[in-house]
Every structure is written in structure tokens, then in C-alpha cells.
PDB file of N, CA and C in Angstrom:
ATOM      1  N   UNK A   1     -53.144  -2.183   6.003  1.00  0.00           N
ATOM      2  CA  UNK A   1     -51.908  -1.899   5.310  1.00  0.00           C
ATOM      3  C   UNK A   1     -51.796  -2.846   4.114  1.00  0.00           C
ATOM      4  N   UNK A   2     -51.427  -2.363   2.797  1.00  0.00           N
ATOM      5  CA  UNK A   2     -51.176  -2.967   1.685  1.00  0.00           C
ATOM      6  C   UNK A   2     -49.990  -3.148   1.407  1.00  0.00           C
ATOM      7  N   UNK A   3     -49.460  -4.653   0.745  1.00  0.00           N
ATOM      8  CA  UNK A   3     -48.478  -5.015   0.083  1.00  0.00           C
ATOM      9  C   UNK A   3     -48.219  -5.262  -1.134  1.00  0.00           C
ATOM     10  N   UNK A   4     -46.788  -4.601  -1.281  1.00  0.00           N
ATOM     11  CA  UNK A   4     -47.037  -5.283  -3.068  1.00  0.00           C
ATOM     12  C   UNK A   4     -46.467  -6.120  -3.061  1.00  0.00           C
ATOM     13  N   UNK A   5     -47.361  -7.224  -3.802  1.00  0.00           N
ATOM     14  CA  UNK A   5     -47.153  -8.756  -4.016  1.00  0.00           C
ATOM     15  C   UNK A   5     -45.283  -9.470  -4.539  1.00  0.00           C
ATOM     16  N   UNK A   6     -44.648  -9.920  -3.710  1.00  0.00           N
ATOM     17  CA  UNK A   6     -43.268 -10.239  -4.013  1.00  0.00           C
ATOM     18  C   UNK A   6     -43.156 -11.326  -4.939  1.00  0.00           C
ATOM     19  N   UNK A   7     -42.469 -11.491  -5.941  1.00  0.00           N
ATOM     20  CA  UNK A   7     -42.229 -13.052  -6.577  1.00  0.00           C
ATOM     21  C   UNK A   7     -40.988 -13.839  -6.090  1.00  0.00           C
ATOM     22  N   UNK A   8     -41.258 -14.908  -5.781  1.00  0.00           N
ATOM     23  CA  UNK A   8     -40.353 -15.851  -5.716  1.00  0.00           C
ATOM     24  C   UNK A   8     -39.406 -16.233  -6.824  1.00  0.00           C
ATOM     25  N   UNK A   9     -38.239 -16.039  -7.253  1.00  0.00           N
ATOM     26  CA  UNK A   9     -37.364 -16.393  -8.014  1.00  0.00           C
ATOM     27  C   UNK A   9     -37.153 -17.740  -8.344  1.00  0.00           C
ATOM     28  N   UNK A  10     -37.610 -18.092 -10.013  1.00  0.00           N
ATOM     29  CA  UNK A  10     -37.651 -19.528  -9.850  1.00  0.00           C
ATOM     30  C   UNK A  10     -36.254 -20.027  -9.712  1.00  0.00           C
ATOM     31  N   UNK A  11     -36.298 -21.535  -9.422  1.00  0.00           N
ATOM     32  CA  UNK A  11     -35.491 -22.090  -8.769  1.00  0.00           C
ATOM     33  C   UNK A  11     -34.270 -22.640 -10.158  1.00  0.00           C
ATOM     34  N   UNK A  12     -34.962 -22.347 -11.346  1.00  0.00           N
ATOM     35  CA  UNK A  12     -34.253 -22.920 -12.620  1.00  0.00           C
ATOM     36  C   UNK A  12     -33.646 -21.989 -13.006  1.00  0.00           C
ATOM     37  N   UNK A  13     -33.678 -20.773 -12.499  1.00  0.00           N
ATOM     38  CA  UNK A  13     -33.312 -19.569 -13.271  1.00  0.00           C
ATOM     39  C   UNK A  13     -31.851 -18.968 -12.547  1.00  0.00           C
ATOM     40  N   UNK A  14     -31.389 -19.487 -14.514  1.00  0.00           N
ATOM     41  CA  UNK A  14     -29.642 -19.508 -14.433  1.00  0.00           C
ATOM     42  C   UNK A  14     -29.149 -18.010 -14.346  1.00  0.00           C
ATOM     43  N   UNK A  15     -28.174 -17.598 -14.031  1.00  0.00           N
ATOM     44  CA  UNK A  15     -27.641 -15.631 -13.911  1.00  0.00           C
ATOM     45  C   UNK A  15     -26.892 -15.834 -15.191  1.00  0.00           C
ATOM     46  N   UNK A  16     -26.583 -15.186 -16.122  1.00  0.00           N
ATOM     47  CA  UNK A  16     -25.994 -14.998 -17.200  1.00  0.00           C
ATOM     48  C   UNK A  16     -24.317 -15.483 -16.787  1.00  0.00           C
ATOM     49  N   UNK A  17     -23.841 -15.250 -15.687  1.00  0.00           N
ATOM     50  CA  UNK A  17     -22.434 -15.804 -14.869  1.00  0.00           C
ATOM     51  C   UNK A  17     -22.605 -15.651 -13.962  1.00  0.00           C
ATOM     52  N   UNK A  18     -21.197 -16.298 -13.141  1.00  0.00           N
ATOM     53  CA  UNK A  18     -21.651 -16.737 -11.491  1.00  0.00           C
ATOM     54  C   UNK A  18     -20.146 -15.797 -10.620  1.00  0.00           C
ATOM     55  N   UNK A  19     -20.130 -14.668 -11.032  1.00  0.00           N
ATOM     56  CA  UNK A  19     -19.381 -13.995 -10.870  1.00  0.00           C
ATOM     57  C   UNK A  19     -19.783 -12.688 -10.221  1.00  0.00           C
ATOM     58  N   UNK A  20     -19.202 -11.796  -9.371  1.00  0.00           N
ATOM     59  CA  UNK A  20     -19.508 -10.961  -8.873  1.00  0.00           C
ATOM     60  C   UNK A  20     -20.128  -9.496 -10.086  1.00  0.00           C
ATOM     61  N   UNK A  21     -20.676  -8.651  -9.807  1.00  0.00           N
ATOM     62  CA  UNK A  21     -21.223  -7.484 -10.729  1.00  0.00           C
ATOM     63  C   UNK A  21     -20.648  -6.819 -11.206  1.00  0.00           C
ATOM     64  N   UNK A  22     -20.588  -6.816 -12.052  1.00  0.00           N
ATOM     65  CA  UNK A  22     -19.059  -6.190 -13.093  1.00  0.00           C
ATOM     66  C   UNK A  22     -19.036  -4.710 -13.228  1.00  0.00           C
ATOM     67  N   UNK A  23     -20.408  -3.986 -13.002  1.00  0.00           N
ATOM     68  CA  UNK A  23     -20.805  -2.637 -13.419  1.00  0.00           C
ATOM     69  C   UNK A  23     -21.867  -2.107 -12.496  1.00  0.00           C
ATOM     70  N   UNK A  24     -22.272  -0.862 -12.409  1.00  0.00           N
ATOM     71  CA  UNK A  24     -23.274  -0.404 -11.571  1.00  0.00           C
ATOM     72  C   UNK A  24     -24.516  -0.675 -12.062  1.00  0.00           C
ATOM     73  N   UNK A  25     -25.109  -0.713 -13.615  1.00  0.00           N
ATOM     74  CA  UNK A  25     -26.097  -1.280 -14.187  1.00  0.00           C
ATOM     75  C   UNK A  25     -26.521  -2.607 -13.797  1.00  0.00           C
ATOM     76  N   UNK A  26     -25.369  -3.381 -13.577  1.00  0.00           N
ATOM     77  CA  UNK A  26     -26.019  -4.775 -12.672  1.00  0.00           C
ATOM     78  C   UNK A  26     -25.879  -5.075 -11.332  1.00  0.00           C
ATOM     79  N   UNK A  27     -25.307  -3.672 -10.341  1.00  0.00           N
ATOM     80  CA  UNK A  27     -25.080  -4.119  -9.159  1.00  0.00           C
ATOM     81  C   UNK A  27     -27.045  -3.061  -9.388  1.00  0.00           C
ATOM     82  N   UNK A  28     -27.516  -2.606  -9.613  1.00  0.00           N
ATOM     83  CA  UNK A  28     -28.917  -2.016  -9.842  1.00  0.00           C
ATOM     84  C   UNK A  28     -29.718  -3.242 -10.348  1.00  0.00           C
ATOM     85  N   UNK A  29     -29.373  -4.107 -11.009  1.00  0.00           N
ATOM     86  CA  UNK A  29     -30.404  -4.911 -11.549  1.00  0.00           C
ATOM     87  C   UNK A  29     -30.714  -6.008 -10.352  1.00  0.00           C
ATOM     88  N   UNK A  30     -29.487  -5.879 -10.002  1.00  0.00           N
ATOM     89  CA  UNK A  30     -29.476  -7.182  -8.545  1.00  0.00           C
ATOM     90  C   UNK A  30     -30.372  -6.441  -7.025  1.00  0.00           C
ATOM     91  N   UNK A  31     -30.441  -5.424  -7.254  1.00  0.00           N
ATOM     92  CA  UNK A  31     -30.601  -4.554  -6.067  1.00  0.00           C
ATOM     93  C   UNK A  31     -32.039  -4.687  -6.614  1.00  0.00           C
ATOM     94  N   UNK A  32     -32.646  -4.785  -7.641  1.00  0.00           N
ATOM     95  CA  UNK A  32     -33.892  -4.760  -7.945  1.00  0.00           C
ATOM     96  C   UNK A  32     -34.459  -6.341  -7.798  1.00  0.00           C
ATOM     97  N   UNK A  33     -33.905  -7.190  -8.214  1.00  0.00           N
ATOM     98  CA  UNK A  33     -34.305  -8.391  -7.574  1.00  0.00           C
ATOM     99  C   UNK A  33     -34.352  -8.442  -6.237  1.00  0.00           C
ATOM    100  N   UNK A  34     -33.474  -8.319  -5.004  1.00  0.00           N
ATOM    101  CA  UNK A  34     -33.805  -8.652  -3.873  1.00  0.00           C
ATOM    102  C   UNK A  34     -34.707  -7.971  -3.052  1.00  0.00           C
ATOM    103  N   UNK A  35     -35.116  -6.578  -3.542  1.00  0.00           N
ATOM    104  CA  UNK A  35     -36.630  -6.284  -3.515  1.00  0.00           C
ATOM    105  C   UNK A  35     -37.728  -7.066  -3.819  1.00  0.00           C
ATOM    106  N   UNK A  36     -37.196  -7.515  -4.670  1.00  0.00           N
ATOM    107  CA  UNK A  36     -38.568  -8.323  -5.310  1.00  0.00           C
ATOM    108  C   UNK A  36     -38.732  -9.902  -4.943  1.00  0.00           C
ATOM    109  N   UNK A  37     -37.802 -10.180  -4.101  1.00  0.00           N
ATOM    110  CA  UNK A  37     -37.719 -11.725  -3.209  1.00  0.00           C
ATOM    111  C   UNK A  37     -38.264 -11.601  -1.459  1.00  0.00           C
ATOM    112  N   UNK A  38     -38.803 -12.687  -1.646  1.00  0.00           N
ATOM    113  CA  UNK A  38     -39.584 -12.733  -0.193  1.00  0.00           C
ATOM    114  C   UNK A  38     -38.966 -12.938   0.927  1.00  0.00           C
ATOM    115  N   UNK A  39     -39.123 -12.301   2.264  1.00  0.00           N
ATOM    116  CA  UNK A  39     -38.765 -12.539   2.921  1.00  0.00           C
ATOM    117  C   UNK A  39     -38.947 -14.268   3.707  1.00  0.00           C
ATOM    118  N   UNK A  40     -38.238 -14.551   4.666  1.00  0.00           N
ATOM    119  CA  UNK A  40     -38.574 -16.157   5.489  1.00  0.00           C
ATOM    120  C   UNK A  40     -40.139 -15.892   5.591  1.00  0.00           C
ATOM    121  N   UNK A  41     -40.780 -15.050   6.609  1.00  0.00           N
ATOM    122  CA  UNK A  41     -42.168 -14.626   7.108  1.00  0.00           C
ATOM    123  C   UNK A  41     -42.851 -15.148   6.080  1.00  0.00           C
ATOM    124  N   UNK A  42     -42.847 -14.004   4.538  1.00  0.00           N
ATOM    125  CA  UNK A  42     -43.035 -14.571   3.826  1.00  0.00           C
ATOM    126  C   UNK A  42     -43.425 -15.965   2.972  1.00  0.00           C
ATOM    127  N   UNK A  43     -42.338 -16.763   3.466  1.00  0.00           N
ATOM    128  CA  UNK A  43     -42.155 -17.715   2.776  1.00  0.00           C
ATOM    129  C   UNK A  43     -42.917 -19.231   3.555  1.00  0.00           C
ATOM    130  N   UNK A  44     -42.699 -18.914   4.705  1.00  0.00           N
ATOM    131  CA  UNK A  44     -43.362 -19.393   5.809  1.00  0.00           C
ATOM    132  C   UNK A  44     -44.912 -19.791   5.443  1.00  0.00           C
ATOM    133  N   UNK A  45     -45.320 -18.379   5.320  1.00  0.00           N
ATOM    134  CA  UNK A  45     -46.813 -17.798   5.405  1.00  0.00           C
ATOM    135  C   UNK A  45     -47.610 -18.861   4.368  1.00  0.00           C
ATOM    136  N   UNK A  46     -46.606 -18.785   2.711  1.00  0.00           N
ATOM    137  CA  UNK A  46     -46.838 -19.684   1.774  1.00  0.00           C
ATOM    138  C   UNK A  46     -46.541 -21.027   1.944  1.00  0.00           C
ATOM    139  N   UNK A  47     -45.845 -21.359   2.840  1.00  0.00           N
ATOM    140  CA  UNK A  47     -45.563 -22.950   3.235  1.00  0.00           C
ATOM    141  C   UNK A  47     -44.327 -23.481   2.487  1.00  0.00           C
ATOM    142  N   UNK A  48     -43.416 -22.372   2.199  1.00  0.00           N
ATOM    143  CA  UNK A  48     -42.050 -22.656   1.548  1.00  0.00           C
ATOM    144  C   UNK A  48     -41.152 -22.201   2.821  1.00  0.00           C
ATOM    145  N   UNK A  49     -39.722 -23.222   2.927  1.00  0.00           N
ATOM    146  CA  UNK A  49     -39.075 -23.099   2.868  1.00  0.00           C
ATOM    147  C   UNK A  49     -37.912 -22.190   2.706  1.00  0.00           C
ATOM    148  N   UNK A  50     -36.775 -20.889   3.742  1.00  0.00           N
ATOM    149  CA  UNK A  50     -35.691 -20.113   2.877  1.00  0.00           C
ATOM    150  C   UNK A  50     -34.900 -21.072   2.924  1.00  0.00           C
ATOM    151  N   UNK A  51     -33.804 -21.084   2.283  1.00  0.00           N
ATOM    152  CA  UNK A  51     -32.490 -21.058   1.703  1.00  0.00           C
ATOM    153  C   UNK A  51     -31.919 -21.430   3.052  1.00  0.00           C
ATOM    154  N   UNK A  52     -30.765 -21.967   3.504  1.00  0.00           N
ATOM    155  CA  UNK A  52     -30.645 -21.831   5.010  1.00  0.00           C
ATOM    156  C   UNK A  52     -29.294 -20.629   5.062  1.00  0.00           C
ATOM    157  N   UNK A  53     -28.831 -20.300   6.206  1.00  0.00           N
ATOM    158  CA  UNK A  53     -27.741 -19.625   5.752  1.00  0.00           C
ATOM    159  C   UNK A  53     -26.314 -20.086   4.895  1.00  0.00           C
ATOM    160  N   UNK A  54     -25.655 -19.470   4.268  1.00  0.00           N
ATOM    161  CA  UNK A  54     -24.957 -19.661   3.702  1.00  0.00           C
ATOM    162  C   UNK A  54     -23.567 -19.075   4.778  1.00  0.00           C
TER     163      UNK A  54
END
């Protein structure tokens, strides 16, 4: 079984505001990032660290 390769979101990288999604164009842009973020397993696997819960 093949995966497509996830990126890790760097850790410097500011959101334009820190406010909830103002429009459906960015509740889509956000929905496209957390596709594209790794799961714990993931993160594990690479020897990182998640986030803990919030």
C-alpha cells in the first residue's frame, strides 16, 4: 500500500490572523492543510513529537 508523502507544517509559519475562518474559501484552505499534516503514528515513526492536547 502507497502513501502520499504528508508535510509537516513549519513551526514559524504565522496564519495571516488568529481568528476563526471568515469565509468558505478559507474554511477549504484549512481543510486542505489538515490533510496535509501528519498524523501522531506519523510523527512518532519520524521521531517527532504531536502537539499535546489542547
Amino acid at each position: 500500500m502507497e502513501f502520499k508523502k504528508k508535510l509537516a507544517i513549519p513551526k514559524n509559519e504565522v496564519p495571516e490572523n488568529s481568528s476563526m475562518a471568515r469565509n468558505m474559501k478559507e474554511i477549504k484552505e484549512l481543510g486542505q492543510q489538515m490533510d496535509e499534516m501528519l498524523t501522531n503514528k506519523e510523527l512518532k515513526k519520524q521521531g517527532l513529537v504531536a502537539d499535546p492536547q489542547q
